[in-house]
C-alpha atoms as a PDB file:
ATOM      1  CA  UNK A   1       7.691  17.602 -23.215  1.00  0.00           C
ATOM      2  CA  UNK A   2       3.947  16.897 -23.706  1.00  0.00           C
ATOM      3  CA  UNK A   3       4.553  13.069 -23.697  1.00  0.00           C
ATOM      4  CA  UNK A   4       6.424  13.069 -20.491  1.00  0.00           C
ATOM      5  CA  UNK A   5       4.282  11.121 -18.091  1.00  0.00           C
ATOM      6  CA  UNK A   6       4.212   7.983 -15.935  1.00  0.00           C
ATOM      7  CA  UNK A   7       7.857   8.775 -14.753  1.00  0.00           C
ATOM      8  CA  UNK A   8       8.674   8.157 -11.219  1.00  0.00           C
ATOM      9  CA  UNK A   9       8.407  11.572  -9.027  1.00  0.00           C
ATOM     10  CA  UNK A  10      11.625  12.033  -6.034  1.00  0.00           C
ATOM     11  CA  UNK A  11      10.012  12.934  -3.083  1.00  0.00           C
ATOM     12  CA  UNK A  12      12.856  16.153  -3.093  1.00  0.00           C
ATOM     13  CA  UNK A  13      10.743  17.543  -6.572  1.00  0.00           C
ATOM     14  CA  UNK A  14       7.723  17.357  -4.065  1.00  0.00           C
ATOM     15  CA  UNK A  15       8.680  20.082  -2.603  1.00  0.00           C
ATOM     16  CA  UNK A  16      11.208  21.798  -5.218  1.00  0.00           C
ATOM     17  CA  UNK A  17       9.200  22.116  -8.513  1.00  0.00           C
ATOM     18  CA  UNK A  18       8.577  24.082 -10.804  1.00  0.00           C
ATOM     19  CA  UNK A  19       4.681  24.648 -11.706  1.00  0.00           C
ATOM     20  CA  UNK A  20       3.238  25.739 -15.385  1.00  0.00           C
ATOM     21  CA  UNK A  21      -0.428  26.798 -16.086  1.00  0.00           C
ATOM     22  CA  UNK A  22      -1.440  24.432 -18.778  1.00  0.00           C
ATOM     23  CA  UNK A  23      -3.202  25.828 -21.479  1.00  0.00           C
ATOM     24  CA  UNK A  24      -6.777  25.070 -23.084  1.00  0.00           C
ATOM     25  CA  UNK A  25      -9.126  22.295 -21.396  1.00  0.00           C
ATOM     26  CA  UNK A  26      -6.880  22.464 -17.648  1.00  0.00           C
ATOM     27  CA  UNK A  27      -7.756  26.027 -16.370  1.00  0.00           C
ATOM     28  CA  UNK A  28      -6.261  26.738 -13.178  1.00  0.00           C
ATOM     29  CA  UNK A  29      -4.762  23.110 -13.105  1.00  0.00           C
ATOM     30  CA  UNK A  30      -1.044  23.406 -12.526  1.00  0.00           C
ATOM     31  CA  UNK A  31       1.211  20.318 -13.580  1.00  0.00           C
ATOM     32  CA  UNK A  32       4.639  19.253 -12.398  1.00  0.00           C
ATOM     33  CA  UNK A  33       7.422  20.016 -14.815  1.00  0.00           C
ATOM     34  CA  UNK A  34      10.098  16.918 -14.800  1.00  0.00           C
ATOM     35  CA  UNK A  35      12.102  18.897 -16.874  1.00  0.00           C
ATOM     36  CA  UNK A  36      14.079  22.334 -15.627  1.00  0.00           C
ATOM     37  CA  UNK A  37      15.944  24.617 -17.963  1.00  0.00           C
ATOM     38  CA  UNK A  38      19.858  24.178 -18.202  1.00  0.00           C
ATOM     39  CA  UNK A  39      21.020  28.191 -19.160  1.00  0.00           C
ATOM     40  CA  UNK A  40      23.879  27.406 -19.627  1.00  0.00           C
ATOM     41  CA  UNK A  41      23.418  25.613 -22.998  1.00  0.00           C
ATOM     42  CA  UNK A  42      25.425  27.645 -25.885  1.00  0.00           C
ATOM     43  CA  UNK A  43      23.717  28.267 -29.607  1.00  0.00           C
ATOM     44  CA  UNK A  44      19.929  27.410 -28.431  1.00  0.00           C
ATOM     45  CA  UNK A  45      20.049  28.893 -25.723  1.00  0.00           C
ATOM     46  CA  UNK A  46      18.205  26.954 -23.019  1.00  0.00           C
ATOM     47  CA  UNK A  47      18.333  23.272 -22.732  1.00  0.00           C
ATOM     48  CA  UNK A  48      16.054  20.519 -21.262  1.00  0.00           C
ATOM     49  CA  UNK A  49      17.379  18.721 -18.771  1.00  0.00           C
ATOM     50  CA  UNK A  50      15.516  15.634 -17.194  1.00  0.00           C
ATOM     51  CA  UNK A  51      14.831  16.369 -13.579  1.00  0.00           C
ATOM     52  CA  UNK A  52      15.075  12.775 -12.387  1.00  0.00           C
ATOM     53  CA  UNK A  53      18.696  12.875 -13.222  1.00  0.00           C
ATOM     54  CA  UNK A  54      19.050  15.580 -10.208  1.00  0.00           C
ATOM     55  CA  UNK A  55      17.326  13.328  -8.226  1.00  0.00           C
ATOM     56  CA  UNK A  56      20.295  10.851  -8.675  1.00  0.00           C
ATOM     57  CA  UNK A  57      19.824   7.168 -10.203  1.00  0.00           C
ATOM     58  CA  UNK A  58      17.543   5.971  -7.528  1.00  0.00           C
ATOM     59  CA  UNK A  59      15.048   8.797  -7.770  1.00  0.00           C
ATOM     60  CA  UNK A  60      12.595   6.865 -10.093  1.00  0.00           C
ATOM     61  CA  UNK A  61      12.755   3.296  -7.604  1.00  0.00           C
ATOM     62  CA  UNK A  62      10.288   2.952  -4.871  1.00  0.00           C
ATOM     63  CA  UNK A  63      11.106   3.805  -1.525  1.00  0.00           C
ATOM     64  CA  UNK A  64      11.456   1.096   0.922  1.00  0.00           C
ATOM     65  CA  UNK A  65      12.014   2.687   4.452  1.00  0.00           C
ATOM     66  CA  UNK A  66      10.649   2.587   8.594  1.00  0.00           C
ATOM     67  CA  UNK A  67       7.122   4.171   6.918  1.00  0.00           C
ATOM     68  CA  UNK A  68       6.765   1.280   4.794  1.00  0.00           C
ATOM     69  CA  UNK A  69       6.622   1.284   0.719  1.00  0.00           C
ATOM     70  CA  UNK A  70       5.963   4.139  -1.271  1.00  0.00           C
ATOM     71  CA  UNK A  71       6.392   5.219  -5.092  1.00  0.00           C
ATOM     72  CA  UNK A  72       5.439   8.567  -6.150  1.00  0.00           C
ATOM     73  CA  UNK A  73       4.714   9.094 -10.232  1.00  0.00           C
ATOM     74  CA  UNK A  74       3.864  11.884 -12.484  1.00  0.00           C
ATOM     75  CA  UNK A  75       0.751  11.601 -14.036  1.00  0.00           C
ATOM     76  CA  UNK A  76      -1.008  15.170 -14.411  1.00  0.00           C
ATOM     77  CA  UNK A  77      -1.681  13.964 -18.327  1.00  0.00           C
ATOM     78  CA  UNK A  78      -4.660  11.862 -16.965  1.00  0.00           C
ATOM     79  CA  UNK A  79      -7.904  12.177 -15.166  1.00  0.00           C
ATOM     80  CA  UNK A  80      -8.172  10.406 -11.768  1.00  0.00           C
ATOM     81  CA  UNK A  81     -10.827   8.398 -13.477  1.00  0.00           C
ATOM     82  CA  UNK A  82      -8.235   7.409 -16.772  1.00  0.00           C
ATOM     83  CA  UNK A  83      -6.270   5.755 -14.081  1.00  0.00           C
ATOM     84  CA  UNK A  84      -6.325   2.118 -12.870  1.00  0.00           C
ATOM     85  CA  UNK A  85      -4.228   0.637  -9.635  1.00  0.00           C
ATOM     86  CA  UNK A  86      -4.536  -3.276  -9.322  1.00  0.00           C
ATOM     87  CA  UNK A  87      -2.922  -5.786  -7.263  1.00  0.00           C
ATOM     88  CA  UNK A  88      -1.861  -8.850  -8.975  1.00  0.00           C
ATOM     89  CA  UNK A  89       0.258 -10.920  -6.794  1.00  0.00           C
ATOM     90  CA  UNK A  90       2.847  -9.101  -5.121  1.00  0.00           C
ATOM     91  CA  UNK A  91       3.217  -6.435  -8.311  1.00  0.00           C
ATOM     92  CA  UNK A  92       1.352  -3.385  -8.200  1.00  0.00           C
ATOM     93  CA  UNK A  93      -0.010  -2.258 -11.753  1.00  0.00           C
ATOM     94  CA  UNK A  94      -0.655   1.190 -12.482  1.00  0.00           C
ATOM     95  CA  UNK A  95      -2.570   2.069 -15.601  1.00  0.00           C
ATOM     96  CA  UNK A  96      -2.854   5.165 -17.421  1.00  0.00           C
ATOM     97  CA  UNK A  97      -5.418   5.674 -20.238  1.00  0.00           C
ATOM     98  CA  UNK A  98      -7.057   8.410 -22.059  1.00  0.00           C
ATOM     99  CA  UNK A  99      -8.935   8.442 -25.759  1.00  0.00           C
ATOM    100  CA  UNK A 100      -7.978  11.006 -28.072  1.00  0.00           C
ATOM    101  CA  UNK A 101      -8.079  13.994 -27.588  1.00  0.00           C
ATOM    102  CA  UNK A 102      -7.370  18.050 -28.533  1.00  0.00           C
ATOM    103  CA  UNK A 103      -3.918  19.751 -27.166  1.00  0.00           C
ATOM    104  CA  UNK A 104      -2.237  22.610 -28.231  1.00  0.00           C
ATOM    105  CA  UNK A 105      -0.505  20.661 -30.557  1.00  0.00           C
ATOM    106  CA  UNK A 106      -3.295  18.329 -32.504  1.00  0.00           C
ATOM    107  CA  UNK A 107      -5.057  15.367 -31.483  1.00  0.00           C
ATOM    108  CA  UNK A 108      -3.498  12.879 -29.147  1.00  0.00           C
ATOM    109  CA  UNK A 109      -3.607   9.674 -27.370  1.00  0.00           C
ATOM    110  CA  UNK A 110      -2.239   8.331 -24.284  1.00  0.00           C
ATOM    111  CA  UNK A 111      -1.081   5.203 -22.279  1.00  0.00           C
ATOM    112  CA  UNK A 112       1.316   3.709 -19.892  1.00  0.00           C
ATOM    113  CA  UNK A 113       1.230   0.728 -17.700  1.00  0.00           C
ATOM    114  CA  UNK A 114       4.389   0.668 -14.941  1.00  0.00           C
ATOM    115  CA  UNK A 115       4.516  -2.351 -12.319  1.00  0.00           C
ATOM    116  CA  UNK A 116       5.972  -2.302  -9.043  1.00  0.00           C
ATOM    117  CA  UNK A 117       6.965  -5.310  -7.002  1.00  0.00           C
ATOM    118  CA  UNK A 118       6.285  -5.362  -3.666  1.00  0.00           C
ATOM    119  CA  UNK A 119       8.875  -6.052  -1.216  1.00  0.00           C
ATOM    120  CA  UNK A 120       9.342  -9.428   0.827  1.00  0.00           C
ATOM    121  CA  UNK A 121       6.831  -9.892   3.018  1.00  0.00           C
ATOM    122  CA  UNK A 122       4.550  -6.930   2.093  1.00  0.00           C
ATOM    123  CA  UNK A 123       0.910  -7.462   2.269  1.00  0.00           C
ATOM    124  CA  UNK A 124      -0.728  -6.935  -1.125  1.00  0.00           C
ATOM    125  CA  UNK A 125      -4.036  -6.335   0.465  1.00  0.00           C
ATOM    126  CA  UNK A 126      -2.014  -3.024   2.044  1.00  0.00           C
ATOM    127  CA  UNK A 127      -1.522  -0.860  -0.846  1.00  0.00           C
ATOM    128  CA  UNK A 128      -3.778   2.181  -0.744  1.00  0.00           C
ATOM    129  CA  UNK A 129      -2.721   4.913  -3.834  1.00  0.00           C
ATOM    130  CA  UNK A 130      -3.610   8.999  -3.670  1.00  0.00           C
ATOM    131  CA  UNK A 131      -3.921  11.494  -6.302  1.00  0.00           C
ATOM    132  CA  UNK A 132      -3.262  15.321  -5.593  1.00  0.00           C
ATOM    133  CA  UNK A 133      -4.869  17.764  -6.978  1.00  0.00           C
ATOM    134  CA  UNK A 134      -1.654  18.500  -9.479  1.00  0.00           C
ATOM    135  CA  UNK A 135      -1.525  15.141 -10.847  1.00  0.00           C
ATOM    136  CA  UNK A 136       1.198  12.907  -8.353  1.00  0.00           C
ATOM    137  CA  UNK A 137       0.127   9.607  -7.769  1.00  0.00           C
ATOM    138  CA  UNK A 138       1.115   8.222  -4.897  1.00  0.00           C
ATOM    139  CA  UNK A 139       1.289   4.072  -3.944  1.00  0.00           C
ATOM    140  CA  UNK A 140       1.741   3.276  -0.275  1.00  0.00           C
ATOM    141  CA  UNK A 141       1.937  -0.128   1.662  1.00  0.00           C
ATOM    142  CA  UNK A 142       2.662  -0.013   5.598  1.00  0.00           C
ATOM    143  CA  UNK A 143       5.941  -2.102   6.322  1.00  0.00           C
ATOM    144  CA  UNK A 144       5.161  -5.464   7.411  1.00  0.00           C
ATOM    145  CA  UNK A 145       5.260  -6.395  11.343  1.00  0.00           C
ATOM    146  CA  UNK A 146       8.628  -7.159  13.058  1.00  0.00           C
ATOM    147  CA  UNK A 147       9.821 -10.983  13.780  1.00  0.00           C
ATOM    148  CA  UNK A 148      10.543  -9.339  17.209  1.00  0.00           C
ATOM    149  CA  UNK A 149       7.885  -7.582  17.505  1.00  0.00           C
ATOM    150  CA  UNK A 150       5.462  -8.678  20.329  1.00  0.00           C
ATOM    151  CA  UNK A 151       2.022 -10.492  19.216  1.00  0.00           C
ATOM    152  CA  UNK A 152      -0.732  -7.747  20.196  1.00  0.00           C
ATOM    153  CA  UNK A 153      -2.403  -8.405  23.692  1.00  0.00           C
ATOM    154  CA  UNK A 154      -5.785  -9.258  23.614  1.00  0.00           C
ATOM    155  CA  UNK A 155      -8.143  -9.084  26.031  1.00  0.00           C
ATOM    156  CA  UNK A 156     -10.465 -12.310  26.540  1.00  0.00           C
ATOM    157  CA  UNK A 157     -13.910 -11.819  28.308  1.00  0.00           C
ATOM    158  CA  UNK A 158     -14.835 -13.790  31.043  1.00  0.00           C
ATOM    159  CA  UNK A 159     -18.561 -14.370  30.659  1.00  0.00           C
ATOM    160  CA  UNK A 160     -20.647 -15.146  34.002  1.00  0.00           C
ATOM    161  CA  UNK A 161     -22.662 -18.225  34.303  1.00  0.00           C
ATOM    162  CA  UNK A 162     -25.027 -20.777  36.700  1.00  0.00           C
ATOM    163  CA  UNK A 163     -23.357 -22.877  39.181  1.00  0.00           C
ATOM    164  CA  UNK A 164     -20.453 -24.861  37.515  1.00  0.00           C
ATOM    165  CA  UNK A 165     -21.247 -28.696  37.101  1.00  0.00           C
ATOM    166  CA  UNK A 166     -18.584 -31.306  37.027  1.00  0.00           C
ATOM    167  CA  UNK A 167     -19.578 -34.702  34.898  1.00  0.00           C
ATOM    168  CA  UNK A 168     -17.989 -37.020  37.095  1.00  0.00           C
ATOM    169  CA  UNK A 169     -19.227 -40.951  36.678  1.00  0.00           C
ATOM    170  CA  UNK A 170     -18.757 -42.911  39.778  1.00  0.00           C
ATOM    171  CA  UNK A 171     -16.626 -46.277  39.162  1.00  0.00           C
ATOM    172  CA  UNK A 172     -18.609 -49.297  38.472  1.00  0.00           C
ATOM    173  CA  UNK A 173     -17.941 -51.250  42.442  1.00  0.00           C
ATOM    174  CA  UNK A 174     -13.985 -50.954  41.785  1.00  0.00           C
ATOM    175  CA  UNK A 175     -13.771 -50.595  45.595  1.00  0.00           C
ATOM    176  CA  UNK A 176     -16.751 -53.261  46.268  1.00  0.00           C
ATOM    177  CA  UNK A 177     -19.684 -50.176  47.089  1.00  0.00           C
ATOM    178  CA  UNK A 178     -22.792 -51.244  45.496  1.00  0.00           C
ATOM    179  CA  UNK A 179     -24.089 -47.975  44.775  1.00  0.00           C
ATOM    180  CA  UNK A 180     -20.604 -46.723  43.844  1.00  0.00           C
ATOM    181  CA  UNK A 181     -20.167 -43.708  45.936  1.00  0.00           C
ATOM    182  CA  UNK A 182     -17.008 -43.554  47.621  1.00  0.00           C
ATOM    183  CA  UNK A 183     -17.156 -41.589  51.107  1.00  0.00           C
ATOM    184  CA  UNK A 184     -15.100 -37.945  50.750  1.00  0.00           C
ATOM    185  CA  UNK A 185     -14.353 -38.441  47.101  1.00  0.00           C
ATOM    186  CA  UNK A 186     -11.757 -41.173  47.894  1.00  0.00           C
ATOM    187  CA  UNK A 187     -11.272 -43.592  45.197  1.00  0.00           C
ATOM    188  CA  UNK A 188     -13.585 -41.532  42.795  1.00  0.00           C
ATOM    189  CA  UNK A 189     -12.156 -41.009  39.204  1.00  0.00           C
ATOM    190  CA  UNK A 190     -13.545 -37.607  37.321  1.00  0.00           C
ATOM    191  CA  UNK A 191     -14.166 -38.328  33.489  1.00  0.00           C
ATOM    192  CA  UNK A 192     -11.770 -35.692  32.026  1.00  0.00           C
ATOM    193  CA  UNK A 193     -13.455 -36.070  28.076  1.00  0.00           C
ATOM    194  CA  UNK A 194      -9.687 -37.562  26.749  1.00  0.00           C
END
């Protein structure tokens, strides 16, 4: 039971779990249980049945929906700062790491790394990642914008300047005028810059 961590967390056990006051170093830190007890097991009594498996098969996957993607995971054995989320190309890596150290039980070590790929078209530079107070770590990324979806508006200023002046070059005596004016702008080409 003690080296059950890093598994995925359904977001159902969020809010139908069973707590347990750990003992020793965590005082007043509760923990989620992924086990539950099966009574109805026959010489031992009690059983230990994996909660996932209530969960269904798809209770450990990530969570691809309207709000984007989002993976919940177990992982009250560490401290927030014995944890490590990176983003290495579209695959989220989530590293768990403490040194040895005293339990009820004798000395012990942990680690886990688990990797998540991102769905198509998910930024990478989206993923944010929580930690509650009872040890579920959380990895979000919003869902990427709709093809159909409208590009945002945007506003462009108009800024306010001096009389406007037009570079226009008179024609060099196309229509026989020495000085190259024409009277009333007729004949006159404007220099568009092409």
């Amino acid at each position: 039971l003690e080296d059950d961590f890093g598994f995925g967390v359904h977001a159902h056990d969020l809010f139908h779990r069973p707590r347990l006051m750990l003992p020793h170093g965590s005082i007043g830190r509760r923990r989620y249980l992924p086990y539950e007890r099966n009574h109805h097991g026959h010489h031992h009594g009690h059983q230990l049945v994996p909660r996932r498996q209530s969960g269904g098969p798809n209770s450990l996957l990530p969570a691809v929906g309207k709000d984007g993607f989002q993976v919940c995971m177990d992982v009250s054995q560490f401290k927030p700062n014995e944890l490590t989320v990176k983003v290495v190309d579209k695959t989220v890596v989530v590293e768990g790491k403490h040194e040895e150290r005293e339990d009820g039980h004798g000395l012990i070590q942990r680690h886990f790394v688990r990797k998540y790929t991102l769905p198509k078209d998910f930024d990478p530079n989206e993923v944010v990642s929580t930690v509650s107070s009872d040890g579920v770590l959380t990895l979000k990324a919003p869902p990427p914008p709709s093809k159909e979806q409208a590009k945002p508006e945007r506003i462009v200023q108009i800024q306010q300047t001096g009389p406007a002046h037009l570079s226009v070059k008179a024609p060099e005596a196309a229509d026989g005028k020495a000085d190259g004016k024409a009277e009333n702008g007729a004949g006159e080409k404007m220099e568009t810059g092409k």
